[in-house]
N, C-alpha and C. Protein backbone atom coordinates (compact mmCIF):
# COMPACT_ATOMS: atom_id res chain seq x y z
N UNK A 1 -8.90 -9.09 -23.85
CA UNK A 1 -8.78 -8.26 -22.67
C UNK A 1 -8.26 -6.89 -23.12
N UNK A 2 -9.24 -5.72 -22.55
CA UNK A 2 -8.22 -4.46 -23.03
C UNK A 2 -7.38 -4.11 -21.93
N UNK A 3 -6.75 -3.25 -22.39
CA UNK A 3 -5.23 -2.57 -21.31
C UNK A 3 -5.83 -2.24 -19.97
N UNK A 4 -7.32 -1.75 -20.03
CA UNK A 4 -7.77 -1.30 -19.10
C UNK A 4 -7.83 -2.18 -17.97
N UNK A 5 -8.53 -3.55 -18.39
CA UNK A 5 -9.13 -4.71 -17.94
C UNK A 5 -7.71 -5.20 -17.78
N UNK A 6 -6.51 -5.50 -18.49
CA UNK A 6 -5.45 -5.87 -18.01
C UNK A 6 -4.67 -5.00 -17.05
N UNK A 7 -4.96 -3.89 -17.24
CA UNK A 7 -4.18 -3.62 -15.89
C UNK A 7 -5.14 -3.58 -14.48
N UNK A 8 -6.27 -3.80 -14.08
CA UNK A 8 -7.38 -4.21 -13.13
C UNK A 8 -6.75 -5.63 -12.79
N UNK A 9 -6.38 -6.08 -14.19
CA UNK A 9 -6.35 -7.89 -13.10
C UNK A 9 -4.78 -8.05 -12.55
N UNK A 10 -3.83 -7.31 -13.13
CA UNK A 10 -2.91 -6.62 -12.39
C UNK A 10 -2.75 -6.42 -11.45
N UNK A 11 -3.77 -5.41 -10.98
CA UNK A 11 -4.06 -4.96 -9.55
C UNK A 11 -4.62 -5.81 -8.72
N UNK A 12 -5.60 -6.89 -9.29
CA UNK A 12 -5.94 -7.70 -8.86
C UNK A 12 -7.50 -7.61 -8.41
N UNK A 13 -8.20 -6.21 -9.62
CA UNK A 13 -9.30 -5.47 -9.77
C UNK A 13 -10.23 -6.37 -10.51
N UNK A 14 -9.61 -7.35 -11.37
CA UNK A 14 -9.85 -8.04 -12.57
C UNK A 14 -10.89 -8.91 -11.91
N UNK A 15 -11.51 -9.81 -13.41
CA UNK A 15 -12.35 -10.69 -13.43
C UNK A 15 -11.25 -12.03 -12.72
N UNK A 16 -10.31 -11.86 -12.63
CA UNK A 16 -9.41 -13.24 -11.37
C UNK A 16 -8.73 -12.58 -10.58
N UNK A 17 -9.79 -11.99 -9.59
CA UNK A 17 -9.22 -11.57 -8.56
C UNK A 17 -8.31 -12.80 -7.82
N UNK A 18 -7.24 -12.12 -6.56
CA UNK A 18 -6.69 -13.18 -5.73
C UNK A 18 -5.08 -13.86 -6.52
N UNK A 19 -5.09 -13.43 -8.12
CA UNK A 19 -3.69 -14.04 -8.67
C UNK A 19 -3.27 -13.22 -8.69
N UNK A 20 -1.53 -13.71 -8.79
CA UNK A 20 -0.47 -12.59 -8.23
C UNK A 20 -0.63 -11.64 -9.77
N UNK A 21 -0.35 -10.55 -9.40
CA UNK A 21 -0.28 -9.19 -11.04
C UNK A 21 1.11 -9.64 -11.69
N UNK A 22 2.12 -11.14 -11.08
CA UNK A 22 3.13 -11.25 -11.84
C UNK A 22 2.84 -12.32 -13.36
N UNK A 23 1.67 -12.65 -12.43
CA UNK A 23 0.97 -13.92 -13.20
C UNK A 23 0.36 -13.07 -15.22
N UNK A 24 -0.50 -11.87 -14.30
CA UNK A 24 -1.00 -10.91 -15.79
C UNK A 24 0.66 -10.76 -16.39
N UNK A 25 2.03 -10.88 -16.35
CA UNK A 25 2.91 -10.27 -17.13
C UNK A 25 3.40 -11.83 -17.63
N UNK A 26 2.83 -12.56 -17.02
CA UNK A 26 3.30 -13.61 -17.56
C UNK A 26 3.01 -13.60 -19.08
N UNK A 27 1.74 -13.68 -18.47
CA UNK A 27 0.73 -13.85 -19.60
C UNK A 27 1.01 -13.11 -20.95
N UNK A 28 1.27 -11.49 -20.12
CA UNK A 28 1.14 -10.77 -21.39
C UNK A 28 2.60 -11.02 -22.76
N UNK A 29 3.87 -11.53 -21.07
CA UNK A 29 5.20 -11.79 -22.23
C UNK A 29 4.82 -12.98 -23.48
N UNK A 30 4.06 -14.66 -22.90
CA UNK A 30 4.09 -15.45 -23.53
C UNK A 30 2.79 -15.02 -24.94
N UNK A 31 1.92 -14.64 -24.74
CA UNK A 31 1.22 -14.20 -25.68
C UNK A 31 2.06 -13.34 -26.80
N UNK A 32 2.66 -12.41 -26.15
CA UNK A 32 3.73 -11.26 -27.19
C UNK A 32 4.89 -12.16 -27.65
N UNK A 33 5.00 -13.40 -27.32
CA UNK A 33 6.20 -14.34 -27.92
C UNK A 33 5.74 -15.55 -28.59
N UNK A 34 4.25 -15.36 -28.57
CA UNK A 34 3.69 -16.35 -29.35
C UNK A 34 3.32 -17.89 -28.71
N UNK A 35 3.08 -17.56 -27.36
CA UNK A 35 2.59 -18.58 -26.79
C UNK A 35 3.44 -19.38 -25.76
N UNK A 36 4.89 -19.55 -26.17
CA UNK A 36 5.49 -20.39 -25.25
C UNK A 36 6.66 -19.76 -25.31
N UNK A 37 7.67 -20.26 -23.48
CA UNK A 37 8.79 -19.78 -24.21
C UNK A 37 9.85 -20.13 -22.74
N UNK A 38 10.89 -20.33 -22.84
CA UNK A 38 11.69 -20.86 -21.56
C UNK A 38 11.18 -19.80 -20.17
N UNK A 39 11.08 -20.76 -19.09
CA UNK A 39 10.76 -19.41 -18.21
C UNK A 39 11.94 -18.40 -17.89
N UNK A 40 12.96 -18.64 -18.07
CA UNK A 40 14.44 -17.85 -17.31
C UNK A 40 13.98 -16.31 -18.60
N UNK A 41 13.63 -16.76 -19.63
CA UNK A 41 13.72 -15.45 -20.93
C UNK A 41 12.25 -15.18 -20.51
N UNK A 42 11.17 -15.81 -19.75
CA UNK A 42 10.29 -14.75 -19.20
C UNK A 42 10.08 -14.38 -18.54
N UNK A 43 11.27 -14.54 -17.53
CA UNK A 43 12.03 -13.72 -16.16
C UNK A 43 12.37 -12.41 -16.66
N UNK A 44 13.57 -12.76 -17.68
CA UNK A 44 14.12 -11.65 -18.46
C UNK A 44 13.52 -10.44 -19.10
N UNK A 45 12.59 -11.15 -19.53
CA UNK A 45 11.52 -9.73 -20.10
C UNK A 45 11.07 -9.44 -19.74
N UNK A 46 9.93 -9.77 -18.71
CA UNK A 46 9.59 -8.85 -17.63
C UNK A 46 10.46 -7.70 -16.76
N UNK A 47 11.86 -8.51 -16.25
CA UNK A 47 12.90 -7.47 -15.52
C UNK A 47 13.04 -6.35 -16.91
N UNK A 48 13.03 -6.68 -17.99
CA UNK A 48 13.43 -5.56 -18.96
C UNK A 48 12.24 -4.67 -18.89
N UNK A 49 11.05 -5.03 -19.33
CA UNK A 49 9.82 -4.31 -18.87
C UNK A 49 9.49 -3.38 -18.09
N UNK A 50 9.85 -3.83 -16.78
CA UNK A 50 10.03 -2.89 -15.58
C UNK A 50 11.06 -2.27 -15.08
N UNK A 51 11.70 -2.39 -15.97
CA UNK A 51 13.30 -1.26 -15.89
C UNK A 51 14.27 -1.98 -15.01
N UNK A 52 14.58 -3.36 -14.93
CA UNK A 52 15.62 -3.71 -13.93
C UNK A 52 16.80 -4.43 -14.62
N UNK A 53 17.68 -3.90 -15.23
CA UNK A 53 18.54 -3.98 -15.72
C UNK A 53 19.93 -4.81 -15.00
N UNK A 54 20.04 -4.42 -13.59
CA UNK A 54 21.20 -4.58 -12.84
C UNK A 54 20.90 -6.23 -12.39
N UNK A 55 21.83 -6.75 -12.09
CA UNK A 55 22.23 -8.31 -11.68
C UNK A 55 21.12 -9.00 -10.32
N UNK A 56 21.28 -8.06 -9.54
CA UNK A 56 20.34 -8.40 -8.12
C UNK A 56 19.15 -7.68 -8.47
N UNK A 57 18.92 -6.57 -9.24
CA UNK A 57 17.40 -6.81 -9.77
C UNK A 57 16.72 -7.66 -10.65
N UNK A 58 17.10 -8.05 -11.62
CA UNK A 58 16.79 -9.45 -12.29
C UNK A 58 16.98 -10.40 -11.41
N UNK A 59 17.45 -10.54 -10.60
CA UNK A 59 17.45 -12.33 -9.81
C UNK A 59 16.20 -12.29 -8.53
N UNK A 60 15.71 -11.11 -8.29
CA UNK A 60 14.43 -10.62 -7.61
C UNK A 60 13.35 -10.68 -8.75
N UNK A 61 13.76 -10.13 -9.52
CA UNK A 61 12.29 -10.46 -10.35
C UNK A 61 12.16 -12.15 -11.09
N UNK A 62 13.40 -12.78 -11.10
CA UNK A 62 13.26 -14.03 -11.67
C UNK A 62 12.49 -14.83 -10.52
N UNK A 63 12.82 -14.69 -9.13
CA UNK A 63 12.44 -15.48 -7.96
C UNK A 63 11.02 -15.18 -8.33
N UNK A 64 10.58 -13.36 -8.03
CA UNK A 64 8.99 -13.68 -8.28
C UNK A 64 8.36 -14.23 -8.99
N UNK A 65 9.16 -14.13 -10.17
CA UNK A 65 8.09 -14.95 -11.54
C UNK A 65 7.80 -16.21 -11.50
N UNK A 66 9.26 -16.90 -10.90
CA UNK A 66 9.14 -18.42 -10.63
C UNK A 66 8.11 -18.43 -9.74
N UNK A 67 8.02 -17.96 -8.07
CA UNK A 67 7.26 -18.11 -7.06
C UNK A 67 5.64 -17.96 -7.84
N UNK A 68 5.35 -16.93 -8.37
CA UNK A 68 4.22 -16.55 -9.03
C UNK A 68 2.99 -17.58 -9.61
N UNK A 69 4.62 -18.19 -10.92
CA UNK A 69 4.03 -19.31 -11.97
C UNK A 69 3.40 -20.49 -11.13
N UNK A 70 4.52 -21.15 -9.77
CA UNK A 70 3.90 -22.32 -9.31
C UNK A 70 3.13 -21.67 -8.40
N UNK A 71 2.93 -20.88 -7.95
CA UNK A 71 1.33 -20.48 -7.00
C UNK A 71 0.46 -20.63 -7.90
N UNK A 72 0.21 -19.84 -9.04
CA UNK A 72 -1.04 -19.98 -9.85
C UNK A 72 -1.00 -21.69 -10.67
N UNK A 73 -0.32 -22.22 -10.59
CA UNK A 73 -0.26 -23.83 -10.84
C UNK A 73 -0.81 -24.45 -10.48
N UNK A 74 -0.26 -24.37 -8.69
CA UNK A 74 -0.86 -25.09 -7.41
C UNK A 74 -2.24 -24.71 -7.05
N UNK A 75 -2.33 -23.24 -7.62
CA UNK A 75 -3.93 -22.42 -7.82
C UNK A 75 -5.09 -23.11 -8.70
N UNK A 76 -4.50 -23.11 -9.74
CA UNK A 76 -5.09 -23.87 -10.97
C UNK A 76 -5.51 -25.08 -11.30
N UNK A 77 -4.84 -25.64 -10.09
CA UNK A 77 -5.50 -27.23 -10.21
C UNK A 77 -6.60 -27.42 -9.47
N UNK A 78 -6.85 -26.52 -8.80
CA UNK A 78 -7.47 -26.98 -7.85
C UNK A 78 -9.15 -25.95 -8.16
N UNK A 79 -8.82 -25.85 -9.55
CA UNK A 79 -9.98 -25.60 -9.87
C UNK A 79 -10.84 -25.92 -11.09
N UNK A 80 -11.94 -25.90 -11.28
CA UNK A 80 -12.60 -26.27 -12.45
C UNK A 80 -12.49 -26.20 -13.36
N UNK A 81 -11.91 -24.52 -13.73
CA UNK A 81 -11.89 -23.83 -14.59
C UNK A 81 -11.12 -24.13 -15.82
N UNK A 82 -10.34 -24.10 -16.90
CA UNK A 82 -9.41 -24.07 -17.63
C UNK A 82 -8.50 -23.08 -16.88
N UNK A 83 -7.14 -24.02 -16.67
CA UNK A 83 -6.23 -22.80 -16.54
C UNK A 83 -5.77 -21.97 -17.51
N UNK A 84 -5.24 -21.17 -16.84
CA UNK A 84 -4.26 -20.16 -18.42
C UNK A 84 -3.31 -20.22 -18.58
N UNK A 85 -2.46 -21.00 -17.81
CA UNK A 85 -1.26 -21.34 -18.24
C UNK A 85 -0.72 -22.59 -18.01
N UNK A 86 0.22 -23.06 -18.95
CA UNK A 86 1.15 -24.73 -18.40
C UNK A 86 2.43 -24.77 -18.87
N UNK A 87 2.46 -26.29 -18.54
CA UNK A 87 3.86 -26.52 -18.72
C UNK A 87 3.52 -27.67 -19.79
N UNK A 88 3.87 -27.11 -21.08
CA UNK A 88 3.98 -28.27 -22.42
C UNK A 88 4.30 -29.56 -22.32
N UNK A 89 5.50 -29.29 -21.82
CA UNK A 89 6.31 -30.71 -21.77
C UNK A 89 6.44 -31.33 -20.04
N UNK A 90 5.29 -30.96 -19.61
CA UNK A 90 4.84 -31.89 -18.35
C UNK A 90 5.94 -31.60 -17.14
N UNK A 91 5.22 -31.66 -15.91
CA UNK A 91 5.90 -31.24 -15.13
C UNK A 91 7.10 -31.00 -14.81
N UNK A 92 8.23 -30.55 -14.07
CA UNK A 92 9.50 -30.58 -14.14
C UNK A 92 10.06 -29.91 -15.22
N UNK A 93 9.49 -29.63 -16.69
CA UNK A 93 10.25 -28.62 -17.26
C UNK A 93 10.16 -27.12 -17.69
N UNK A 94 10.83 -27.16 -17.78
CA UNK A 94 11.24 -25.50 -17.79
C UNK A 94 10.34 -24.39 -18.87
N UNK A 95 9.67 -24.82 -20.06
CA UNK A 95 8.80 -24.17 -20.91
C UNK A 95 7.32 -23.91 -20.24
N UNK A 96 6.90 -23.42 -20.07
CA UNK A 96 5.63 -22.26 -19.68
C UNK A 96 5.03 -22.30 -20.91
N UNK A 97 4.02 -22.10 -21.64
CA UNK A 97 3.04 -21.91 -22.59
C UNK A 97 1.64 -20.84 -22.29
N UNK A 98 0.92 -20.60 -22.67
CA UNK A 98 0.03 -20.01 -22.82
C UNK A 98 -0.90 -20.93 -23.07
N UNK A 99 -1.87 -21.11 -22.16
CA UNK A 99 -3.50 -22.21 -22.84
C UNK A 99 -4.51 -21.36 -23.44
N UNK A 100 -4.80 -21.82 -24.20
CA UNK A 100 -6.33 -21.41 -25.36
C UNK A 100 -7.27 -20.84 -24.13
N UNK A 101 -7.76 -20.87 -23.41
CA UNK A 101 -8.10 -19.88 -21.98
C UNK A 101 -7.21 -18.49 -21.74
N UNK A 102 -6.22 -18.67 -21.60
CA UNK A 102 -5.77 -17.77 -21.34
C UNK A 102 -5.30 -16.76 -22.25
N UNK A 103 -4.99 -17.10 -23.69
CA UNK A 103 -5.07 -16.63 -24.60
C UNK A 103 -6.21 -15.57 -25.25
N UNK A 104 -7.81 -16.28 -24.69
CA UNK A 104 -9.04 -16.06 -24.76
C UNK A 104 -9.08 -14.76 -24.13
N UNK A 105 -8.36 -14.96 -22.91
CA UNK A 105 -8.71 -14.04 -21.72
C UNK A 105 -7.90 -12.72 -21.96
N UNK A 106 -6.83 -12.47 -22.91
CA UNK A 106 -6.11 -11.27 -23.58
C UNK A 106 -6.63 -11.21 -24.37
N UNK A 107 -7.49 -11.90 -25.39
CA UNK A 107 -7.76 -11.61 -26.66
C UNK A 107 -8.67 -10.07 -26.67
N UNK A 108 -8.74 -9.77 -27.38
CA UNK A 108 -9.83 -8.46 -27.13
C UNK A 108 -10.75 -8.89 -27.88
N UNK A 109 -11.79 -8.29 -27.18
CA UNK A 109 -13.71 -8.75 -27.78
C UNK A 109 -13.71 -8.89 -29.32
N UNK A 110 -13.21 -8.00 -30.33
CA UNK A 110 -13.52 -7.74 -31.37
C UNK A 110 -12.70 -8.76 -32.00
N UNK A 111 -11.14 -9.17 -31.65
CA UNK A 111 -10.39 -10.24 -32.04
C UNK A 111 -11.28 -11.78 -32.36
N UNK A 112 -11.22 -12.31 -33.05
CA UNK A 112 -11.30 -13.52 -33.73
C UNK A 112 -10.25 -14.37 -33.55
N UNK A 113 -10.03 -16.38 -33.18
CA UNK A 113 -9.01 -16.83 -33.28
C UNK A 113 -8.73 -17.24 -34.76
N UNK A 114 -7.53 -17.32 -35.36
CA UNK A 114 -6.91 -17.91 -36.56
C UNK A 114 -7.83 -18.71 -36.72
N UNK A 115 -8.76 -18.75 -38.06
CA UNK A 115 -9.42 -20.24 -38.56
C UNK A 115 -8.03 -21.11 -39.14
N UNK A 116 -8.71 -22.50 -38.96
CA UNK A 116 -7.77 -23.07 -38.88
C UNK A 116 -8.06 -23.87 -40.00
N UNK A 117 -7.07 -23.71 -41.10
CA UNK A 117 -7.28 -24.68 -42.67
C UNK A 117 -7.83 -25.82 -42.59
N UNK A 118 -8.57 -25.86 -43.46
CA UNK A 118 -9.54 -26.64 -43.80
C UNK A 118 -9.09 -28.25 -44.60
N UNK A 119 -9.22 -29.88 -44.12
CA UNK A 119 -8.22 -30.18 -44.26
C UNK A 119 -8.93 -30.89 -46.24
């Protein structure tokens, strides 16, 4: 995905229209952290992202991210598609991941995935 195309699905301009633009920062934190990562620290980086430093602005942006993640969840099942995001360790916990879809879907055209050693 380029910046361009990521900030469209942001807006909600994108090729998935209808998901929240908190959902694209999800995305973009767990990809920039390598795929997975507690959700409260990808509350955190996003509020850092968007300049909210102070106590009651981080606990507004943590609510959205949470609200966000299980909309596009409750979104995601209920469709065909591969989602782009989960929960590793199965419902109820707290790690978020990045799926090979959604990964796909930031990758940029010219990007290649890691071949993977040969056994």
């Amino acid at each position: 995905m380029t910046v361009v195309e990521l900030e469209a699905y942001r807006q909600g301009r994108g090729r998935v229209a209808g998901i929240d633009p908190a959902v694209a920062d999800i995305m973009q934190v767990l990809a920039d952290c390598g795929g997975a990562l507690h959700r409260k620290e990808v509350a955190v980086r996003i509020a850092e992202r968007r300049g909210c430093f102070a106590r009651p602005e981080r606990e507004l942006v943590e609510a959205e991210v949470f609200t966000a993640f299980q909309r596009y969840m409750t979104f995601a099942a209920t469709r065909r598609q591969p989602p782009l995001l989960s929960l590793p360790f199965g419902p109820g916990s707290y790690r978020w991941s990045l799926t090979d879809a959604g990964a796909a879907l930031l990758r940029k055209p010219a990007e290649k995935p890691l071949a993977q050693p040969s056994a």
